[in-house]
C-alpha atoms as a PDB file:
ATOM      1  CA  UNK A   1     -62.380  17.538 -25.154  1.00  0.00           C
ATOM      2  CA  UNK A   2     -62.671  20.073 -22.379  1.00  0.00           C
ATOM      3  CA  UNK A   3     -62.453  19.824 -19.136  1.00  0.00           C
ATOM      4  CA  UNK A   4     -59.466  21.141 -16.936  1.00  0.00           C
ATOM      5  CA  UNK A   5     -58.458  17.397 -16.134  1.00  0.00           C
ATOM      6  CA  UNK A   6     -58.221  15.130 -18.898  1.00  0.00           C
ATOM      7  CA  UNK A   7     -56.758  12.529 -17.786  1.00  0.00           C
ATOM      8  CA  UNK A   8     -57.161  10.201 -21.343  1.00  0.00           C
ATOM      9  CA  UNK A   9     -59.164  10.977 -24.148  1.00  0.00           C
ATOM     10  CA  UNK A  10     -59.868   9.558 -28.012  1.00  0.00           C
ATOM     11  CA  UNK A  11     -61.998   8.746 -30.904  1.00  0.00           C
ATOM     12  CA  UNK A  12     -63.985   5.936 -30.644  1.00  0.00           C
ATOM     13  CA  UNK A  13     -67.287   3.966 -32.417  1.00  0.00           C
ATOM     14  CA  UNK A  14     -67.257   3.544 -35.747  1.00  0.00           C
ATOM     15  CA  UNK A  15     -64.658   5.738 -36.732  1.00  0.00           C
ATOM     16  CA  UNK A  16     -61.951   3.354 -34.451  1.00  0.00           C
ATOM     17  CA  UNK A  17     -64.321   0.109 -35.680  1.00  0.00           C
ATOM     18  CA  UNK A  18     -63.503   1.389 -39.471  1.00  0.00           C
ATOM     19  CA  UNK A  19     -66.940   1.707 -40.491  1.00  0.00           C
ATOM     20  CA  UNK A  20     -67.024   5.413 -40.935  1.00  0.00           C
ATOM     21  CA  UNK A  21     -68.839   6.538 -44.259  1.00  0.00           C
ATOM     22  CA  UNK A  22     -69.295  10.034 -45.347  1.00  0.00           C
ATOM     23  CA  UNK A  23     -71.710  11.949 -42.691  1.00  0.00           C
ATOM     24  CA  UNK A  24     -70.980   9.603 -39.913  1.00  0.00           C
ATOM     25  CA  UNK A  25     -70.564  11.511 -36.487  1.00  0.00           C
ATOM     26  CA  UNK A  26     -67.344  11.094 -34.903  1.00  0.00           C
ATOM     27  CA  UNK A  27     -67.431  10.316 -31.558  1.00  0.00           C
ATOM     28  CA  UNK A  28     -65.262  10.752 -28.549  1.00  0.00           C
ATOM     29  CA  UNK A  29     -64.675   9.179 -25.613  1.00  0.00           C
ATOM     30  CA  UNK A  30     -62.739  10.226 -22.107  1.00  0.00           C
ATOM     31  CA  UNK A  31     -61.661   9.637 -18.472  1.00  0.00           C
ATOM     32  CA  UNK A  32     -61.365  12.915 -16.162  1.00  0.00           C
ATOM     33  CA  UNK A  33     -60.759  13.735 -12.918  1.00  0.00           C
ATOM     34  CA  UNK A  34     -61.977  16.125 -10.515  1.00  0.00           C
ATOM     35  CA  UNK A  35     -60.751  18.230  -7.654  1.00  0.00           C
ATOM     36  CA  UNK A  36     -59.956  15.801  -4.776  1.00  0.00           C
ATOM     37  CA  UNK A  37     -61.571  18.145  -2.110  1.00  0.00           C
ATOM     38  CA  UNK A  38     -64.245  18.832  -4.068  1.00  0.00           C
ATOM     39  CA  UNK A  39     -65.235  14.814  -3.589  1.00  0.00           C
ATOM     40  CA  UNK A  40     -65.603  16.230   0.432  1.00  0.00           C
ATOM     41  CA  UNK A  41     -68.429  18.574   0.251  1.00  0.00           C
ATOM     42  CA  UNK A  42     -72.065  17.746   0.496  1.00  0.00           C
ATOM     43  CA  UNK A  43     -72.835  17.895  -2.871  1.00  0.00           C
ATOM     44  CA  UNK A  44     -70.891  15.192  -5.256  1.00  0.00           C
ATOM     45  CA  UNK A  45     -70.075  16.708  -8.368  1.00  0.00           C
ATOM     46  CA  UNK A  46     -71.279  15.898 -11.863  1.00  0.00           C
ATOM     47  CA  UNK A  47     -69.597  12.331 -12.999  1.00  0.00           C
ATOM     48  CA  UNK A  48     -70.317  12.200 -16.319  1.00  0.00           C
ATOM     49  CA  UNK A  49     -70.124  15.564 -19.192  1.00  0.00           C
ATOM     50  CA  UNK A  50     -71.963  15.249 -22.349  1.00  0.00           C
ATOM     51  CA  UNK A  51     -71.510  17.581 -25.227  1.00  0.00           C
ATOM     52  CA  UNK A  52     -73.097  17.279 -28.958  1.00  0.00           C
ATOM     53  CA  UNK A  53     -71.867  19.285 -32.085  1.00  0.00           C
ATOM     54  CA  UNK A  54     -69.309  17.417 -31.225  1.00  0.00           C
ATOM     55  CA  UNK A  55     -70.378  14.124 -29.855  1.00  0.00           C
ATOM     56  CA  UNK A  56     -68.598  13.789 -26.790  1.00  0.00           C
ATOM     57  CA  UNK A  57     -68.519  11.525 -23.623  1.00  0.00           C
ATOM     58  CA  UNK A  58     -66.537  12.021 -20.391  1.00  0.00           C
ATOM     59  CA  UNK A  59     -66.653  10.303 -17.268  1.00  0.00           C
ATOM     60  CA  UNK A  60     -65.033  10.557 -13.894  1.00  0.00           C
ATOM     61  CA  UNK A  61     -62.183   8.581 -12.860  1.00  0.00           C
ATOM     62  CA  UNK A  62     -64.177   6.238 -10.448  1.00  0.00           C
ATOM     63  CA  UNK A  63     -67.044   6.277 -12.597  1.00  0.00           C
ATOM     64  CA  UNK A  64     -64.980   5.210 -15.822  1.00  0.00           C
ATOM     65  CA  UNK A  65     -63.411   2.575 -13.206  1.00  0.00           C
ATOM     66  CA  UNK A  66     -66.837   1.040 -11.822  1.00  0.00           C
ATOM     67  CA  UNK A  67     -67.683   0.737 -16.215  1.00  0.00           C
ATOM     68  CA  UNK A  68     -65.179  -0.710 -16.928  1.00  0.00           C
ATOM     69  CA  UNK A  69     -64.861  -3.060 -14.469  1.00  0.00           C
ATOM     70  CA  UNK A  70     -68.670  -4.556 -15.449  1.00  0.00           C
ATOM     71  CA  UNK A  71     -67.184  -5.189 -18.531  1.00  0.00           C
ATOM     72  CA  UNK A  72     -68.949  -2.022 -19.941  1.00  0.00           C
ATOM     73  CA  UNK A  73     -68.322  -2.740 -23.864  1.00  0.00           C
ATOM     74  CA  UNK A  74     -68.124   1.616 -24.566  1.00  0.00           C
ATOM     75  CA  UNK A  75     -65.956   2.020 -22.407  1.00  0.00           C
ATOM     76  CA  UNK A  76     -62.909  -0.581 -21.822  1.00  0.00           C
ATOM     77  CA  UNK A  77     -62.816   0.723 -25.803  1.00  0.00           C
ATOM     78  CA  UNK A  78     -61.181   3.681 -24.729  1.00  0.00           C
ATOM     79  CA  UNK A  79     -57.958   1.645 -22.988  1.00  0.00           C
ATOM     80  CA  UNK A  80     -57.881  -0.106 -26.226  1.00  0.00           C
ATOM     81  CA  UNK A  81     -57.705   2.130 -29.391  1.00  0.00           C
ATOM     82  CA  UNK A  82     -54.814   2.285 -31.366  1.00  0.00           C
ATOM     83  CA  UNK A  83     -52.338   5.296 -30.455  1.00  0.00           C
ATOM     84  CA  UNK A  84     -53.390   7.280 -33.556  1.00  0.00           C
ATOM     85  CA  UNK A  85     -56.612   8.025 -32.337  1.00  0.00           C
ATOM     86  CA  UNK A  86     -55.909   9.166 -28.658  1.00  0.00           C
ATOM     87  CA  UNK A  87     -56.398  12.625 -28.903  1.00  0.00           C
ATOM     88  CA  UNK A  88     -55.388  13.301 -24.626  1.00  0.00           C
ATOM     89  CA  UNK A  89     -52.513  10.975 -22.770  1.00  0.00           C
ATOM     90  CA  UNK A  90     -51.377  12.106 -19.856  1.00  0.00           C
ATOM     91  CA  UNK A  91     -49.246  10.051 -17.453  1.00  0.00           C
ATOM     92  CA  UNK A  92     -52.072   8.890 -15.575  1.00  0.00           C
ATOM     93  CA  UNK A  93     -54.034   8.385 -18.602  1.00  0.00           C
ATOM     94  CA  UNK A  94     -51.078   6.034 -19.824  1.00  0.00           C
ATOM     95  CA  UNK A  95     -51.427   4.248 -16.699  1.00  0.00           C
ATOM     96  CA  UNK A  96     -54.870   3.725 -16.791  1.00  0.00           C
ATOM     97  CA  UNK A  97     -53.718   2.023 -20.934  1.00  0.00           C
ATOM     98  CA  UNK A  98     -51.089  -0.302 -19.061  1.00  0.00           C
ATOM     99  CA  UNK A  99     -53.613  -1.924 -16.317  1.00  0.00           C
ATOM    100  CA  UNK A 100     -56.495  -2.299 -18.711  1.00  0.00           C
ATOM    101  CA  UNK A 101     -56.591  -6.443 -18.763  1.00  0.00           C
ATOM    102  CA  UNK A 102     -56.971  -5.436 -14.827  1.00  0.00           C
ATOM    103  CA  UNK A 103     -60.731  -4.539 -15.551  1.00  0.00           C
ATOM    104  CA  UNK A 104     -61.877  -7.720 -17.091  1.00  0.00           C
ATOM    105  CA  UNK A 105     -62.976 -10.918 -16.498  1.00  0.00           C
ATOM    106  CA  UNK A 106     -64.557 -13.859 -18.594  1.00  0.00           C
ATOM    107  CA  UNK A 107     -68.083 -13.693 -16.687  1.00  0.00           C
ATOM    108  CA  UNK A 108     -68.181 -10.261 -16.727  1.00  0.00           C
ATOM    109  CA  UNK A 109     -67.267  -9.593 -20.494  1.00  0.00           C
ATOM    110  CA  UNK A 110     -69.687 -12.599 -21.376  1.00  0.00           C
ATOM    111  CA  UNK A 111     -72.814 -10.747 -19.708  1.00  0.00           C
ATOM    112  CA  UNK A 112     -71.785  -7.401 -20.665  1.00  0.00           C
ATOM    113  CA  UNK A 113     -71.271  -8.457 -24.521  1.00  0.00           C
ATOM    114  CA  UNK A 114     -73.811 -11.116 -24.901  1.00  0.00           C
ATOM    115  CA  UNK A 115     -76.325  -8.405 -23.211  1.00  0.00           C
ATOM    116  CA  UNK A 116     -75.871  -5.207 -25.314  1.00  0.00           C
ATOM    117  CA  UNK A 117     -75.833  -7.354 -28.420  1.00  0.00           C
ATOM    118  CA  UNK A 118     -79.239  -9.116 -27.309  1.00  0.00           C
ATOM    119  CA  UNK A 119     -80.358  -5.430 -26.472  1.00  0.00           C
ATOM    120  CA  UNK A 120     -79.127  -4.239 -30.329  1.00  0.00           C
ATOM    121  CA  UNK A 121     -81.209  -7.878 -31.123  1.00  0.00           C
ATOM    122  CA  UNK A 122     -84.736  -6.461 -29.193  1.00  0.00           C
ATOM    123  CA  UNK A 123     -84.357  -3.071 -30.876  1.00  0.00           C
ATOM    124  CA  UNK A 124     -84.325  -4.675 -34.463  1.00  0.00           C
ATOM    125  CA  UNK A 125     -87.103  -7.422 -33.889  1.00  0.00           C
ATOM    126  CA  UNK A 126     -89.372  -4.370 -32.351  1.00  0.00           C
ATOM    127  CA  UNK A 127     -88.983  -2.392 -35.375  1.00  0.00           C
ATOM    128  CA  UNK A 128     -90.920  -5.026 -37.326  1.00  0.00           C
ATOM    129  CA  UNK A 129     -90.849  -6.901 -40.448  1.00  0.00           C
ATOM    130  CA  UNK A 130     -88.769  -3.959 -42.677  1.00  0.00           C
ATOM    131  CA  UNK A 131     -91.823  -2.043 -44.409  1.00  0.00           C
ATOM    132  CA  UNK A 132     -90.701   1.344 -42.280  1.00  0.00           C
ATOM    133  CA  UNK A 133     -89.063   4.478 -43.610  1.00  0.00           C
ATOM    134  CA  UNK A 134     -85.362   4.862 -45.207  1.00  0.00           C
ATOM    135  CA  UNK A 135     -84.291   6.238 -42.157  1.00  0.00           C
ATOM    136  CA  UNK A 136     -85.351   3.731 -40.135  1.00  0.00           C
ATOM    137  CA  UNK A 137     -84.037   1.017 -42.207  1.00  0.00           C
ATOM    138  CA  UNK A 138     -81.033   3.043 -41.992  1.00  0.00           C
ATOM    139  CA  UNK A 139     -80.837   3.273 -37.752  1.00  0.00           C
ATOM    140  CA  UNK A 140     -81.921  -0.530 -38.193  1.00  0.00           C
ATOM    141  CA  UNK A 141     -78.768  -1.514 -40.168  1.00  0.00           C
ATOM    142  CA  UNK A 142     -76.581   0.721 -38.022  1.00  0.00           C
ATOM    143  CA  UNK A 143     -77.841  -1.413 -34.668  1.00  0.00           C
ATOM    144  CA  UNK A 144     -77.443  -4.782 -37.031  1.00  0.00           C
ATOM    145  CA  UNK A 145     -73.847  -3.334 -37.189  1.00  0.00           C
ATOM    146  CA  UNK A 146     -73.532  -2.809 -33.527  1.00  0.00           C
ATOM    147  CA  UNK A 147     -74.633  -6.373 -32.956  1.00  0.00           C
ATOM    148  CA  UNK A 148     -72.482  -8.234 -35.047  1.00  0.00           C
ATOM    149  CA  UNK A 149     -69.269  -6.020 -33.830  1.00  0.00           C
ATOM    150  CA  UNK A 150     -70.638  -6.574 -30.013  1.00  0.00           C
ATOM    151  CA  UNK A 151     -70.463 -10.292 -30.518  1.00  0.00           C
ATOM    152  CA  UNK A 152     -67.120 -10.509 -32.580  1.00  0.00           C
ATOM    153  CA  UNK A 153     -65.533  -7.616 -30.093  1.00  0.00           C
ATOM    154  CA  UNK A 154     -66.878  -9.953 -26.668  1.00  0.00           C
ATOM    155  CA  UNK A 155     -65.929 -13.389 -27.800  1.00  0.00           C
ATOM    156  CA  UNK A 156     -62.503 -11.942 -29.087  1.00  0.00           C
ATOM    157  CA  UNK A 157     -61.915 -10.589 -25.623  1.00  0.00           C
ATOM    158  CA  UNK A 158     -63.250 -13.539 -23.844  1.00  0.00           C
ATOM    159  CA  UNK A 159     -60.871 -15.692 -25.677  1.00  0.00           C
ATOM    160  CA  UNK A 160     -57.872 -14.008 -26.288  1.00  0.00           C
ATOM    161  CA  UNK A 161     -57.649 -11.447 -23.229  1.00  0.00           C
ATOM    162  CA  UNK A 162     -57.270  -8.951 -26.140  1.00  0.00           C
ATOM    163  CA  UNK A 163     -59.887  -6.304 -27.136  1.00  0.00           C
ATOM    164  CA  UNK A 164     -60.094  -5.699 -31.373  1.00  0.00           C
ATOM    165  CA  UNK A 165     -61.117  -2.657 -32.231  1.00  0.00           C
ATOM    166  CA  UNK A 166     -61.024  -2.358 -36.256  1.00  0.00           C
ATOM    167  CA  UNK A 167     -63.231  -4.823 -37.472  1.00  0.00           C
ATOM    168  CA  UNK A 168     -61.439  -6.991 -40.287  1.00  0.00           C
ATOM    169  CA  UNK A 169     -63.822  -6.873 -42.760  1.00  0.00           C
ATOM    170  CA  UNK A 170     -66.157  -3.500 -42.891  1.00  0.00           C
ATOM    171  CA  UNK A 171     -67.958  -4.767 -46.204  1.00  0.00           C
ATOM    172  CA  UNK A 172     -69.187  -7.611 -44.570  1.00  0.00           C
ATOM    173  CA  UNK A 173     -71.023  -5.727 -41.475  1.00  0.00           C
ATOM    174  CA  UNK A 174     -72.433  -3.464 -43.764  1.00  0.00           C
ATOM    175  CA  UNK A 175     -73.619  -6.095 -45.946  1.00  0.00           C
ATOM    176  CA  UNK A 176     -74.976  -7.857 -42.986  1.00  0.00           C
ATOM    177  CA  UNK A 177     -76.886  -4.672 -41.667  1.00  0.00           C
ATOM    178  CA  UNK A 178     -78.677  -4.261 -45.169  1.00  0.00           C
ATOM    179  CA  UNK A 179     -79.762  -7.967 -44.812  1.00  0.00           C
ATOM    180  CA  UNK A 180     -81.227  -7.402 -40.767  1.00  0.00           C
ATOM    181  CA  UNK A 181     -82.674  -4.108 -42.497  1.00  0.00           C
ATOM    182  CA  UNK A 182     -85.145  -6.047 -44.769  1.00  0.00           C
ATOM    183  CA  UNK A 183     -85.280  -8.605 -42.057  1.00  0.00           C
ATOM    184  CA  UNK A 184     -84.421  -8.188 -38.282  1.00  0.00           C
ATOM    185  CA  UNK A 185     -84.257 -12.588 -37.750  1.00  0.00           C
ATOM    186  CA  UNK A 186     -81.874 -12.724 -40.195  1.00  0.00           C
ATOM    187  CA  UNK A 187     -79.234 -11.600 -36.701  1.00  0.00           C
ATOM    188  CA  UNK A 188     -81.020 -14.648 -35.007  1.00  0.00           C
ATOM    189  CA  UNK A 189     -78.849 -17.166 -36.194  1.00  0.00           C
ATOM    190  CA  UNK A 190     -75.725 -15.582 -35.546  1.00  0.00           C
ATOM    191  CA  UNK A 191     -76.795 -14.322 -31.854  1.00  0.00           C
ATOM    192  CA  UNK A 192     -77.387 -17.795 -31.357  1.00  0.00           C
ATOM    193  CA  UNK A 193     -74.164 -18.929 -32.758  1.00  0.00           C
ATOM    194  CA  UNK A 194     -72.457 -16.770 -30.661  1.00  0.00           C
ATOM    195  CA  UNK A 195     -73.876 -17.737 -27.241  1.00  0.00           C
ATOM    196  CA  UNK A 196     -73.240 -21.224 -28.234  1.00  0.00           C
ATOM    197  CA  UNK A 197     -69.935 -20.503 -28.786  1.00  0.00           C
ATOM    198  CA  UNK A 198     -69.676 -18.773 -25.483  1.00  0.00           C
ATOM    199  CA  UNK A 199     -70.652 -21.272 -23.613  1.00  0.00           C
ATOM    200  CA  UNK A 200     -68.300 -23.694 -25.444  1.00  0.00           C
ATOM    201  CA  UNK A 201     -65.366 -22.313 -24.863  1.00  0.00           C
ATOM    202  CA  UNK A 202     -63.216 -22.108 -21.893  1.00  0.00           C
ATOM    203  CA  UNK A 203     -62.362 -18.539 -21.201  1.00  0.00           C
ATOM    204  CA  UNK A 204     -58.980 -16.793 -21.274  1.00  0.00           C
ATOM    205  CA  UNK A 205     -59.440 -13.969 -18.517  1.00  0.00           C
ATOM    206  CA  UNK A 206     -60.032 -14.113 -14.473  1.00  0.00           C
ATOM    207  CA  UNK A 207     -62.957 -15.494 -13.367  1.00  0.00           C
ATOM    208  CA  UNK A 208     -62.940 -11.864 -11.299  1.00  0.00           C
ATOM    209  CA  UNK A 209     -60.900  -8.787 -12.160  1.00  0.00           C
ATOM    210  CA  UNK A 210     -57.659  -7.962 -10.149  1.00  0.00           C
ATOM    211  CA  UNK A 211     -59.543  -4.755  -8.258  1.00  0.00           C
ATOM    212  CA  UNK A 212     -55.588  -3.526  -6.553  1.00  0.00           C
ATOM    213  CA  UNK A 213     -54.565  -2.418  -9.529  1.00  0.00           C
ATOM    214  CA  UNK A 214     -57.612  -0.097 -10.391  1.00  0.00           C
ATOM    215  CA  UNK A 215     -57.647   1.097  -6.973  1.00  0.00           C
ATOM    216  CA  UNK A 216     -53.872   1.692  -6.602  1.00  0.00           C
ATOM    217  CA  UNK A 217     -54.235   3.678  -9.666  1.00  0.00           C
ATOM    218  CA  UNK A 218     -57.401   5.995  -8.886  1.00  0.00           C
ATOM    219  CA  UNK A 219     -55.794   7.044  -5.641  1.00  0.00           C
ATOM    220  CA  UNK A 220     -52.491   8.201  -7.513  1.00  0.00           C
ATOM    221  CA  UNK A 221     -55.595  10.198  -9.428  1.00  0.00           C
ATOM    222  CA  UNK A 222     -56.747  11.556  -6.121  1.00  0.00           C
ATOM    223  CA  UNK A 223     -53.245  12.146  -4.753  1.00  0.00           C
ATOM    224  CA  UNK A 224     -52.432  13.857  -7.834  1.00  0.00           C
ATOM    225  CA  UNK A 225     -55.656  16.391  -7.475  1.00  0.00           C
ATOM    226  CA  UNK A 226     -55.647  17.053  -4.195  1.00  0.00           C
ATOM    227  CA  UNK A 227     -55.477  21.066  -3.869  1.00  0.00           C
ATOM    228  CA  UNK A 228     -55.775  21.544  -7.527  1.00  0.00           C
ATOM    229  CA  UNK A 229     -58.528  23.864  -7.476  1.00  0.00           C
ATOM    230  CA  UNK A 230     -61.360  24.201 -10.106  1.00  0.00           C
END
Protein backbone atom coordinates (compact mmCIF):
# COMPACT_ATOMS: atom_id res chain seq x y z
CA UNK A 1 0.00 0.00 0.00
CA UNK A 2 1.66 3.25 -0.93
CA UNK A 3 2.13 6.03 0.71
CA UNK A 4 5.58 7.31 2.11
CA UNK A 5 4.26 6.71 5.80
CA UNK A 6 2.72 3.55 6.50
CA UNK A 7 2.48 3.37 9.67
CA UNK A 8 0.28 -0.29 9.77
CA UNK A 9 -1.23 -1.91 7.02
CA UNK A 10 -3.16 -5.51 6.15
CA UNK A 11 -5.73 -7.58 4.50
CA UNK A 12 -8.94 -7.37 5.75
CA UNK A 13 -12.97 -8.31 4.86
CA UNK A 14 -13.66 -11.43 3.83
CA UNK A 15 -10.43 -12.67 3.05
CA UNK A 16 -9.39 -12.18 7.16
CA UNK A 17 -13.37 -13.29 7.94
CA UNK A 18 -12.48 -16.66 5.81
CA UNK A 19 -15.15 -16.29 3.42
CA UNK A 20 -13.07 -15.70 0.38
CA UNK A 21 -14.29 -17.77 -2.76
CA UNK A 22 -12.72 -17.69 -6.10
CA UNK A 23 -13.13 -13.96 -7.67
CA UNK A 24 -13.56 -12.32 -4.37
CA UNK A 25 -11.63 -8.89 -4.20
CA UNK A 26 -9.11 -8.70 -1.61
CA UNK A 27 -9.18 -5.86 0.32
CA UNK A 28 -6.79 -3.79 2.31
CA UNK A 29 -6.86 -1.76 5.02
CA UNK A 30 -4.22 0.98 6.64
CA UNK A 31 -3.22 3.73 9.13
CA UNK A 32 -0.71 6.55 7.74
CA UNK A 33 0.70 9.47 8.76
CA UNK A 34 1.49 12.67 7.32
CA UNK A 35 4.11 15.36 7.52
CA UNK A 36 3.69 17.05 10.95
CA UNK A 37 4.17 20.62 9.46
CA UNK A 38 2.20 19.97 6.79
CA UNK A 39 -0.91 19.72 9.55
CA UNK A 40 0.19 23.83 9.95
CA UNK A 41 -0.67 25.26 6.67
CA UNK A 42 -4.01 26.54 5.58
CA UNK A 43 -4.99 23.82 3.69
CA UNK A 44 -5.39 20.30 5.74
CA UNK A 45 -4.27 17.60 3.71
CA UNK A 46 -6.19 14.66 2.28
CA UNK A 47 -7.14 12.13 5.36
CA UNK A 48 -8.24 9.36 3.73
CA UNK A 49 -6.48 7.58 0.08
CA UNK A 50 -8.56 5.30 -1.90
CA UNK A 51 -7.21 3.15 -4.64
CA UNK A 52 -9.16 0.27 -6.74
CA UNK A 53 -7.42 -2.46 -8.94
CA UNK A 54 -6.39 -3.07 -5.89
CA UNK A 55 -9.01 -2.31 -3.35
CA UNK A 56 -7.38 -0.26 -0.94
CA UNK A 57 -8.23 1.98 2.13
CA UNK A 58 -5.92 4.32 4.08
CA UNK A 59 -6.61 6.73 6.62
CA UNK A 60 -4.71 9.27 8.63
CA UNK A 61 -3.49 8.69 11.99
CA UNK A 62 -6.13 10.96 13.77
CA UNK A 63 -8.67 10.04 11.41
CA UNK A 64 -8.12 6.14 11.93
CA UNK A 65 -8.09 7.26 15.80
CA UNK A 66 -11.52 9.31 15.82
CA UNK A 67 -12.98 5.58 13.81
CA UNK A 68 -11.96 3.68 15.87
CA UNK A 69 -12.77 5.18 18.83
CA UNK A 70 -16.81 5.25 17.66
CA UNK A 71 -16.43 1.79 17.61
CA UNK A 72 -16.14 1.96 13.74
CA UNK A 73 -16.61 -1.98 12.98
CA UNK A 74 -13.95 -1.56 9.47
CA UNK A 75 -11.70 -0.27 11.14
CA UNK A 76 -10.76 -1.48 14.89
CA UNK A 77 -10.45 -4.76 12.30
CA UNK A 78 -7.25 -3.61 11.31
CA UNK A 79 -5.67 -3.70 15.20
CA UNK A 80 -7.10 -7.09 15.23
CA UNK A 81 -6.07 -9.43 12.31
CA UNK A 82 -3.96 -12.18 12.83
CA UNK A 83 -0.08 -11.45 12.15
CA UNK A 84 -0.16 -13.36 8.84
CA UNK A 85 -2.09 -10.94 7.16
CA UNK A 86 -0.35 -7.58 8.16
CA UNK A 87 1.29 -6.74 5.19
CA UNK A 88 3.08 -3.07 6.94
CA UNK A 89 4.22 -3.01 10.92
CA UNK A 90 6.20 -0.49 11.83
CA UNK A 91 6.99 0.40 15.46
CA UNK A 92 4.32 2.78 15.70
CA UNK A 93 2.05 0.61 13.85
CA UNK A 94 2.82 -2.13 16.61
CA UNK A 95 1.91 0.35 19.09
CA UNK A 96 -1.14 1.34 17.72
CA UNK A 97 -1.81 -3.24 17.88
CA UNK A 98 -0.86 -3.07 21.74
CA UNK A 99 -3.45 -0.13 22.84
CA UNK A 100 -6.28 -1.38 20.70
CA UNK A 101 -8.83 -2.46 23.78
CA UNK A 102 -7.99 1.48 24.45
CA UNK A 103 -10.53 2.38 21.58
CA UNK A 104 -13.55 0.57 22.79
CA UNK A 105 -16.24 0.67 24.92
CA UNK A 106 -19.53 -1.42 25.50
CA UNK A 107 -21.96 1.57 24.39
CA UNK A 108 -20.00 2.46 21.71
CA UNK A 109 -19.39 -1.08 20.11
CA UNK A 110 -23.22 -1.80 20.82
CA UNK A 111 -24.36 1.27 18.53
CA UNK A 112 -21.69 0.91 16.11
CA UNK A 113 -22.44 -3.01 15.58
CA UNK A 114 -26.09 -3.15 16.17
CA UNK A 115 -26.23 -0.05 13.55
CA UNK A 116 -24.25 -1.27 10.47
CA UNK A 117 -25.93 -4.64 10.84
CA UNK A 118 -29.52 -2.90 10.93
CA UNK A 119 -28.09 -0.80 7.91
CA UNK A 120 -26.94 -4.40 6.03
CA UNK A 121 -30.86 -5.32 7.43
CA UNK A 122 -32.54 -1.98 5.38
CA UNK A 123 -30.46 -2.75 2.30
CA UNK A 124 -31.88 -6.41 2.05
CA UNK A 125 -35.64 -5.63 2.99
CA UNK A 126 -35.40 -2.66 0.16
CA UNK A 127 -34.33 -5.01 -2.39
CA UNK A 128 -37.70 -6.76 -2.17
CA UNK A 129 -39.19 -10.08 -1.99
CA UNK A 130 -36.10 -12.06 -4.11
CA UNK A 131 -37.61 -12.06 -7.81
CA UNK A 132 -34.41 -9.66 -8.95
CA UNK A 133 -31.43 -10.62 -11.06
CA UNK A 134 -28.50 -13.26 -10.16
CA UNK A 135 -26.41 -10.54 -9.41
CA UNK A 136 -28.46 -8.99 -7.20
CA UNK A 137 -29.33 -12.02 -5.33
CA UNK A 138 -25.71 -12.35 -5.28
CA UNK A 139 -24.84 -8.54 -3.60
CA UNK A 140 -28.02 -9.54 -1.43
CA UNK A 141 -26.38 -12.68 0.08
CA UNK A 142 -23.03 -10.94 0.36
CA UNK A 143 -24.83 -8.03 2.74
CA UNK A 144 -26.85 -11.16 4.52
CA UNK A 145 -23.17 -12.19 5.16
CA UNK A 146 -22.10 -8.87 6.43
CA UNK A 147 -25.02 -8.89 8.82
CA UNK A 148 -24.71 -12.01 10.45
CA UNK A 149 -20.68 -11.47 10.88
CA UNK A 150 -21.57 -7.69 12.19
CA UNK A 151 -23.72 -9.17 14.90
CA UNK A 152 -21.49 -12.25 15.89
CA UNK A 153 -18.16 -9.82 15.51
CA UNK A 154 -20.15 -6.87 18.03
CA UNK A 155 -21.60 -9.11 20.65
CA UNK A 156 -18.21 -11.09 20.73
CA UNK A 157 -16.46 -7.83 21.43
CA UNK A 158 -19.03 -6.52 23.74
CA UNK A 159 -18.68 -9.56 25.81
CA UNK A 160 -15.39 -10.73 25.78
CA UNK A 161 -13.27 -7.40 25.21
CA UNK A 162 -11.88 -9.51 22.30
CA UNK A 163 -12.51 -8.80 18.56
CA UNK A 164 -12.90 -12.39 16.25
CA UNK A 165 -12.01 -12.02 13.07
CA UNK A 166 -12.31 -15.60 11.23
CA UNK A 167 -15.69 -16.55 11.49
CA UNK A 168 -15.96 -20.28 12.88
CA UNK A 169 -18.11 -21.64 10.57
CA UNK A 170 -17.97 -20.07 6.78
CA UNK A 171 -20.60 -22.74 5.48
CA UNK A 172 -23.04 -21.57 7.70
CA UNK A 173 -22.95 -17.66 6.62
CA UNK A 174 -23.03 -18.64 3.25
CA UNK A 175 -25.84 -20.87 3.76
CA UNK A 176 -27.55 -18.18 5.64
CA UNK A 177 -26.98 -15.50 2.80
CA UNK A 178 -28.64 -17.92 0.15
CA UNK A 179 -31.66 -18.17 2.57
CA UNK A 180 -31.92 -13.87 3.08
CA UNK A 181 -31.34 -14.07 -0.87
CA UNK A 182 -34.76 -15.75 -1.57
CA UNK A 183 -36.02 -13.92 1.43
CA UNK A 184 -34.58 -10.72 3.10
CA UNK A 185 -36.99 -11.43 6.75
CA UNK A 186 -35.53 -14.50 7.04
CA UNK A 187 -32.29 -11.99 8.95
CA UNK A 188 -35.28 -10.63 11.07
CA UNK A 189 -35.23 -13.11 13.58
CA UNK A 190 -31.73 -13.21 14.21
CA UNK A 191 -31.31 -9.19 14.24
CA UNK A 192 -33.78 -9.43 16.79
CA UNK A 193 -32.10 -12.11 18.69
CA UNK A 194 -29.18 -10.27 18.77
CA UNK A 195 -30.40 -6.94 20.20
CA UNK A 196 -32.12 -8.95 22.77
CA UNK A 197 -29.15 -10.42 23.65
CA UNK A 198 -27.46 -7.10 23.82
CA UNK A 199 -29.46 -5.71 26.01
CA UNK A 200 -29.30 -8.81 28.27
CA UNK A 201 -26.07 -8.96 28.93
CA UNK A 202 -23.84 -6.99 31.08
CA UNK A 203 -20.94 -5.75 29.08
CA UNK A 204 -17.24 -6.55 29.41
CA UNK A 205 -15.54 -3.18 28.18
CA UNK A 206 -15.54 0.64 29.66
CA UNK A 207 -18.52 2.30 29.70
CA UNK A 208 -16.06 5.09 27.80
CA UNK A 209 -12.73 4.40 26.13
CA UNK A 210 -9.40 5.28 27.95
CA UNK A 211 -8.72 8.47 25.35
CA UNK A 212 -4.62 8.94 27.10
CA UNK A 213 -3.56 6.18 25.54
CA UNK A 214 -4.71 7.07 21.90
CA UNK A 215 -3.55 10.47 22.38
CA UNK A 216 -0.16 9.64 23.98
CA UNK A 217 0.31 7.52 21.02
CA UNK A 218 -0.70 9.93 17.99
CA UNK A 219 1.64 12.55 19.34
CA UNK A 220 4.69 10.01 19.34
CA UNK A 221 3.16 9.89 15.48
CA UNK A 222 3.51 13.62 15.23
CA UNK A 223 6.82 13.77 17.10
CA UNK A 224 8.06 11.16 14.94
CA UNK A 225 7.07 13.26 11.54
CA UNK A 226 7.92 16.38 12.40
CA UNK A 227 10.49 17.65 9.56
CA UNK A 228 10.04 14.59 7.54
CA UNK A 229 9.25 16.20 4.42
CA UNK A 230 6.85 14.91 1.66
Amino acid sequence: MGTPHTLLSGIVGSTAYGLAREGSDIDRLGVFAVPTEELHGLRRPAETHVTRAPDSTLHEAAKWCRLALAGNPTVLELVWLPDRLYETRTPLGDELIGIRTAFVSGERVRRAYLGYATQQFKRLYDRGDGTFSVDARHRTAKHARHLRRLCHQGYTLYTTGRLEIEVDDPQAYFDFGERVARDAMAALPMLDDYQDRFDRTASALPDEPDEAPVEAWLRRVRRHFYGAGA
